[in-house]
C-alpha atoms as a PDB file:
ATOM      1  CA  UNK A   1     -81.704-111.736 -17.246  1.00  0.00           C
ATOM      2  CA  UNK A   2     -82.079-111.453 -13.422  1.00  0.00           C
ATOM      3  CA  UNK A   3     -82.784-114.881 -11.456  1.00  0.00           C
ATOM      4  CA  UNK A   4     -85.590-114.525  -8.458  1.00  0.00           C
ATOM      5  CA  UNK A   5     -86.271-117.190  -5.851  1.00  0.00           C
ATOM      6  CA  UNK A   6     -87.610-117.442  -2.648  1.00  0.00           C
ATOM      7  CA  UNK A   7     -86.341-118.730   0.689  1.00  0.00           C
ATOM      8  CA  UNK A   8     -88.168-119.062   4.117  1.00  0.00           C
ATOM      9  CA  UNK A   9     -91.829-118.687   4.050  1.00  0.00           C
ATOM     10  CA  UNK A  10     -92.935-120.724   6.950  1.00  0.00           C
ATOM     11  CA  UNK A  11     -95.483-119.693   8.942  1.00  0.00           C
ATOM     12  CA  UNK A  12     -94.143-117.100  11.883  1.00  0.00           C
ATOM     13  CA  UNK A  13     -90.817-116.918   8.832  1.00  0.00           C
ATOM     14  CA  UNK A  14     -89.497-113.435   7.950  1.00  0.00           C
ATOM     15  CA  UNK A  15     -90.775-113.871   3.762  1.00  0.00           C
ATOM     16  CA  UNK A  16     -86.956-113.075   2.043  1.00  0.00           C
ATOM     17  CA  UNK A  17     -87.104-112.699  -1.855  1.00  0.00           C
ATOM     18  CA  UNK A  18     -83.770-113.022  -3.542  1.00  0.00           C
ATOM     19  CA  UNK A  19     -83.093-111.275  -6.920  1.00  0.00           C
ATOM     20  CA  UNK A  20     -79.467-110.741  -9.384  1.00  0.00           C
ATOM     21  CA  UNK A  21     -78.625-108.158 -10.543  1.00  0.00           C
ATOM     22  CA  UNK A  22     -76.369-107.669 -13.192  1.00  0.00           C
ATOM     23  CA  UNK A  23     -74.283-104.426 -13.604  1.00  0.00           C
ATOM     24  CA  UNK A  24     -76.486-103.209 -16.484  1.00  0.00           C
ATOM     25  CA  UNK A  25     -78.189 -99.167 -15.940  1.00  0.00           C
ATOM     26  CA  UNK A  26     -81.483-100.983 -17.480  1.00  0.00           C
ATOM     27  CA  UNK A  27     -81.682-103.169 -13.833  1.00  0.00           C
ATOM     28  CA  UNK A  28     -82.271-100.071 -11.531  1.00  0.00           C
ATOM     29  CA  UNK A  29     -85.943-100.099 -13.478  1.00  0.00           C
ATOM     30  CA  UNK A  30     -85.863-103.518 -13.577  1.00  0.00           C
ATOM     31  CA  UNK A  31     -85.695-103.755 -10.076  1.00  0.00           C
ATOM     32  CA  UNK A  32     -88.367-101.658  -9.436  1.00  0.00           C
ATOM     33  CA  UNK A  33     -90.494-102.996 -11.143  1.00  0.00           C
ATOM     34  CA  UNK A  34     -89.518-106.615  -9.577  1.00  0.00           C
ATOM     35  CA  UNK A  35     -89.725-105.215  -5.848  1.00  0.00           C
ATOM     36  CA  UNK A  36     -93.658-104.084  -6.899  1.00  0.00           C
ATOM     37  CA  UNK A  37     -94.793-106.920  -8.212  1.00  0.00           C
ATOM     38  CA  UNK A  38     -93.580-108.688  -4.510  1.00  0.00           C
ATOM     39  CA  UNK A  39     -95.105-105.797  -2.662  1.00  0.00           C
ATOM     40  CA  UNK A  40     -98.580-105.755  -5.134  1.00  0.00           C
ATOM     41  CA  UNK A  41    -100.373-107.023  -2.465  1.00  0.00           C
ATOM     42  CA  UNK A  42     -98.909-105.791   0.740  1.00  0.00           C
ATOM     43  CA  UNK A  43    -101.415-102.781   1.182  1.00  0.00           C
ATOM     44  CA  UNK A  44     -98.735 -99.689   1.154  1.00  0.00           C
ATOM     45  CA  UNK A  45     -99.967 -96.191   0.676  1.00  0.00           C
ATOM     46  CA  UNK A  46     -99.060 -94.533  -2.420  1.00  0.00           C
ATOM     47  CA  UNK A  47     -96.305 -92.760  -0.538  1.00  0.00           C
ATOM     48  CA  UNK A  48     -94.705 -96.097   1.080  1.00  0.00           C
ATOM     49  CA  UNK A  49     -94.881 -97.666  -2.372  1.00  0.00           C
ATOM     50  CA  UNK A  50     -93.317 -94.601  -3.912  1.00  0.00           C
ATOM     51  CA  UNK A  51     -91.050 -93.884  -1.276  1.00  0.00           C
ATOM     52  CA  UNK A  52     -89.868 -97.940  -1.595  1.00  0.00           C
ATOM     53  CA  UNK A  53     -89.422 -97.454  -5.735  1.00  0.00           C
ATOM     54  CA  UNK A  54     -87.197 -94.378  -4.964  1.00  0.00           C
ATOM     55  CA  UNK A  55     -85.058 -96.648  -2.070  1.00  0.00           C
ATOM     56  CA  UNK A  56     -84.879 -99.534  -4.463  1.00  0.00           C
ATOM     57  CA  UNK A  57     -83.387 -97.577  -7.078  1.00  0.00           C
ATOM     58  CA  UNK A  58     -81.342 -95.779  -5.523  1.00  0.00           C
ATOM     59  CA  UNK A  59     -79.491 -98.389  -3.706  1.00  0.00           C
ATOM     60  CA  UNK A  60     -79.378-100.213  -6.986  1.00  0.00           C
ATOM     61  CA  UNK A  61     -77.975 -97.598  -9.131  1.00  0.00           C
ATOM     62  CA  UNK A  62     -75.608 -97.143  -6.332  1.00  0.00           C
ATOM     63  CA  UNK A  63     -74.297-100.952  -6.682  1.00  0.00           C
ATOM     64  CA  UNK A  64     -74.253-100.855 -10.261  1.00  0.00           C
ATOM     65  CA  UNK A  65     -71.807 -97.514 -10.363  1.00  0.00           C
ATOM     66  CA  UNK A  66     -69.601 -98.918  -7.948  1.00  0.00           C
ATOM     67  CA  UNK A  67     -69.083-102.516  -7.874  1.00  0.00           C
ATOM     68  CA  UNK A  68     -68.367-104.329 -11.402  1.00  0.00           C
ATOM     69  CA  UNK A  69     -69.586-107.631 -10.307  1.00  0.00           C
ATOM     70  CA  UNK A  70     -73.273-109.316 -10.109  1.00  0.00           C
ATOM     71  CA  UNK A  71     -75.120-107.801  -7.600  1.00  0.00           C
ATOM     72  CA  UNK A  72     -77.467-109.881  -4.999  1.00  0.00           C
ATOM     73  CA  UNK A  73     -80.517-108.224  -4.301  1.00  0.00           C
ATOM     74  CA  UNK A  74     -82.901-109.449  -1.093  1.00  0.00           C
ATOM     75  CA  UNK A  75     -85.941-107.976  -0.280  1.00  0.00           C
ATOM     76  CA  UNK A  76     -87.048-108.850   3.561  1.00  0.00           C
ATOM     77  CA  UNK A  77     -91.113-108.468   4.503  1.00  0.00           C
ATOM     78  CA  UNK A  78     -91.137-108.298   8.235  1.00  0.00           C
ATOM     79  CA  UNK A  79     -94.904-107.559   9.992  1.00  0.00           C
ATOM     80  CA  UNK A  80     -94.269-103.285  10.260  1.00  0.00           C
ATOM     81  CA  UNK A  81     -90.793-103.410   7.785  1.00  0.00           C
ATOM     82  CA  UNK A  82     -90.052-103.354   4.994  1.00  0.00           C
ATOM     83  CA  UNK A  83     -85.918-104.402   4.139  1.00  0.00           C
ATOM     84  CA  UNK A  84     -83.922-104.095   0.924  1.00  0.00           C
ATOM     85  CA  UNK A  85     -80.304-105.401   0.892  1.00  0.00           C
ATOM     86  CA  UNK A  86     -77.651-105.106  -1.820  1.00  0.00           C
ATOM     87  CA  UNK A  87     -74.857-107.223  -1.330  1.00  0.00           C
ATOM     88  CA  UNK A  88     -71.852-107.266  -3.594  1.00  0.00           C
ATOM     89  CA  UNK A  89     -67.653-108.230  -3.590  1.00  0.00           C
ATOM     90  CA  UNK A  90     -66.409-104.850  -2.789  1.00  0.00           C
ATOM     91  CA  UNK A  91     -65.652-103.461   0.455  1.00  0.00           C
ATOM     92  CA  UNK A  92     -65.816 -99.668  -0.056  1.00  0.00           C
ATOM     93  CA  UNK A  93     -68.965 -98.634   1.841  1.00  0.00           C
ATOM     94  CA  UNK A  94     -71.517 -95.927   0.678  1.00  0.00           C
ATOM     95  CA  UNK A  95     -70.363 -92.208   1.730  1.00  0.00           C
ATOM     96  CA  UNK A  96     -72.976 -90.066   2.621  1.00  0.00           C
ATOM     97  CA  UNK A  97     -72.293 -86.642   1.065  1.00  0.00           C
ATOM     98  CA  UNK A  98     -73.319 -83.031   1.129  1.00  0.00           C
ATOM     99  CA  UNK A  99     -73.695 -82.222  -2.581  1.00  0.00           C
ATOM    100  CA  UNK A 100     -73.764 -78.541  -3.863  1.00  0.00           C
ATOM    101  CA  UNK A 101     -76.575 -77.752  -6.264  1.00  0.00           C
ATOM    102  CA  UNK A 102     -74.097 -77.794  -9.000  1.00  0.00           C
ATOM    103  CA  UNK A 103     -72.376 -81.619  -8.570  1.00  0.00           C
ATOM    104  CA  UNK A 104     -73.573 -83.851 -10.513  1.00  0.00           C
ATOM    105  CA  UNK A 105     -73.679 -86.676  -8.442  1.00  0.00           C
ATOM    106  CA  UNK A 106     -73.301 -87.776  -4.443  1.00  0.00           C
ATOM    107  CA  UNK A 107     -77.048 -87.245  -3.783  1.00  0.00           C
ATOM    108  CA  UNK A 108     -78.273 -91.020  -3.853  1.00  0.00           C
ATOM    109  CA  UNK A 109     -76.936 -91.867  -0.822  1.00  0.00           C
ATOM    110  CA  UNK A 110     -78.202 -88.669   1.002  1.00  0.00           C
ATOM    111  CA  UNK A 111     -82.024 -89.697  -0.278  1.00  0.00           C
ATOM    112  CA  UNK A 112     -81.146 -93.070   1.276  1.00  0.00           C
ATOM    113  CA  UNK A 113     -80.729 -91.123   4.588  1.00  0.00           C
ATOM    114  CA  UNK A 114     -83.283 -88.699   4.200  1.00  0.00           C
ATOM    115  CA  UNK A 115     -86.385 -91.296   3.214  1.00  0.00           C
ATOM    116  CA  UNK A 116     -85.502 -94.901   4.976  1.00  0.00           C
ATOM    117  CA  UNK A 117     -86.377 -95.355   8.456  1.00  0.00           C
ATOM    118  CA  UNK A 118     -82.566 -96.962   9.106  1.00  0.00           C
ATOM    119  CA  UNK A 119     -80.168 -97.634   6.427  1.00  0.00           C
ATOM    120  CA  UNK A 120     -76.440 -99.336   6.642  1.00  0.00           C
ATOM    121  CA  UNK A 121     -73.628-101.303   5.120  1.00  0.00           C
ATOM    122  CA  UNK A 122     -72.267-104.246   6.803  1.00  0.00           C
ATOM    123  CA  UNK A 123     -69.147-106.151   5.615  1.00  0.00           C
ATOM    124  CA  UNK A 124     -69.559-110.092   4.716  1.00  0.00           C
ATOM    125  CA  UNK A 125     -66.723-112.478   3.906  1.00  0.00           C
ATOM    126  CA  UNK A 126     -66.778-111.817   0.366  1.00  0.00           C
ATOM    127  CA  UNK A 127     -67.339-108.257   0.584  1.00  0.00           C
ATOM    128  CA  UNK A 128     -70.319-105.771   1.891  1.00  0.00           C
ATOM    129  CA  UNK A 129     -73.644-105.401   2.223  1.00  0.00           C
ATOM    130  CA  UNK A 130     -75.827-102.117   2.121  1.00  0.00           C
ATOM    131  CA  UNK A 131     -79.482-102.383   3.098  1.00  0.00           C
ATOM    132  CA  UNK A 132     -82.554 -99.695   4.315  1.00  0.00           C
ATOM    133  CA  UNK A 133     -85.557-100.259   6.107  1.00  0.00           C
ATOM    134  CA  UNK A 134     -88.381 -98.837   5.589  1.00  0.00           C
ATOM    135  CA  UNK A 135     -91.132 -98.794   8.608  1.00  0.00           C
ATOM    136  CA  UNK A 136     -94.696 -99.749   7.350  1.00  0.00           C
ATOM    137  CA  UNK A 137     -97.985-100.105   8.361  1.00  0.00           C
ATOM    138  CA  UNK A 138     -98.507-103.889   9.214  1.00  0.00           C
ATOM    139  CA  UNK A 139     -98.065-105.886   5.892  1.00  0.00           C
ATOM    140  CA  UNK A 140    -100.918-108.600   5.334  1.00  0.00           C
ATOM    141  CA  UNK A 141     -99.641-112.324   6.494  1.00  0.00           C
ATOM    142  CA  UNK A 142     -99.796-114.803   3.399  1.00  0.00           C
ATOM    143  CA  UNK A 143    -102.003-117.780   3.948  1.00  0.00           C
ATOM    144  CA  UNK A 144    -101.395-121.080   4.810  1.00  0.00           C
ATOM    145  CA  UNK A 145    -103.447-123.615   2.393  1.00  0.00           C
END
């Protein structure tokens, strides 16, 4: 079962949601699901939201195919972004491919590409990172009580 917690959320904080993910093919739905329920309230259009599912599993299936190891997931809410990070102990970074109509695979990271505003992969000391960002229309501030 995947662990969530979350870190920052001070006032004029970037909100940052943590997630695991384990190297199951049932997490890439998982995960979707998980990213929105944290963006339920953030106001997207029915294109961001679907165009965020499509990120989210993408990168995620990505991660699970080619790293063998728990997966950390973070999702970032910044005022007109939106940021989803993978990070895992490999270093091979993402290729981005030109599939022909007839491969069977290579096209995940080529939607990455096509849909997020800016996407990456960043090494760490134990290993990589791969993220997108997604630009937004301005996401709702949570409340102080």
């Amino acid at each position: 079962m995947a662990e969530t917690s979350e870190i920052g959320g001070a006032r004029g904080d970037t909100p940052t949601l943590r997630r695991s993910v384990m190297p199951d093919l049932r997490e890439p739905a998982a995960t979707r699901s998980w990213v929105d329920e944290q963006l339920g309230t953030a106001g997207l259009s029915e294109h961001e939201s679907a165009t965020v599912r499509l990120l989210t599993s993408e990168l995620v299936t990505n991660g699970i195919e080619h790293a063998a190891n728990p997966l950390e997931l973070r999702l970032l809410l910044r005022d007109t972004q939106i940021r989803l990070e993978l990070f895992d102990g490999t270093s091979s970074v993402p290729v981005l491919r030109d599939p022909t109509p007839t491969d069977l695979d290579g096209r995940g990271v080529l939607l990455i590409d096509r849909l997020a505003s800016r996407w990456g992969a960043d090494d760490t000391p134990s290993g990589k990172v791969v993220w997108w960002e997604l630009d937004c229309a301005p996401l709702p501030r949570s409340q102080e009580t």
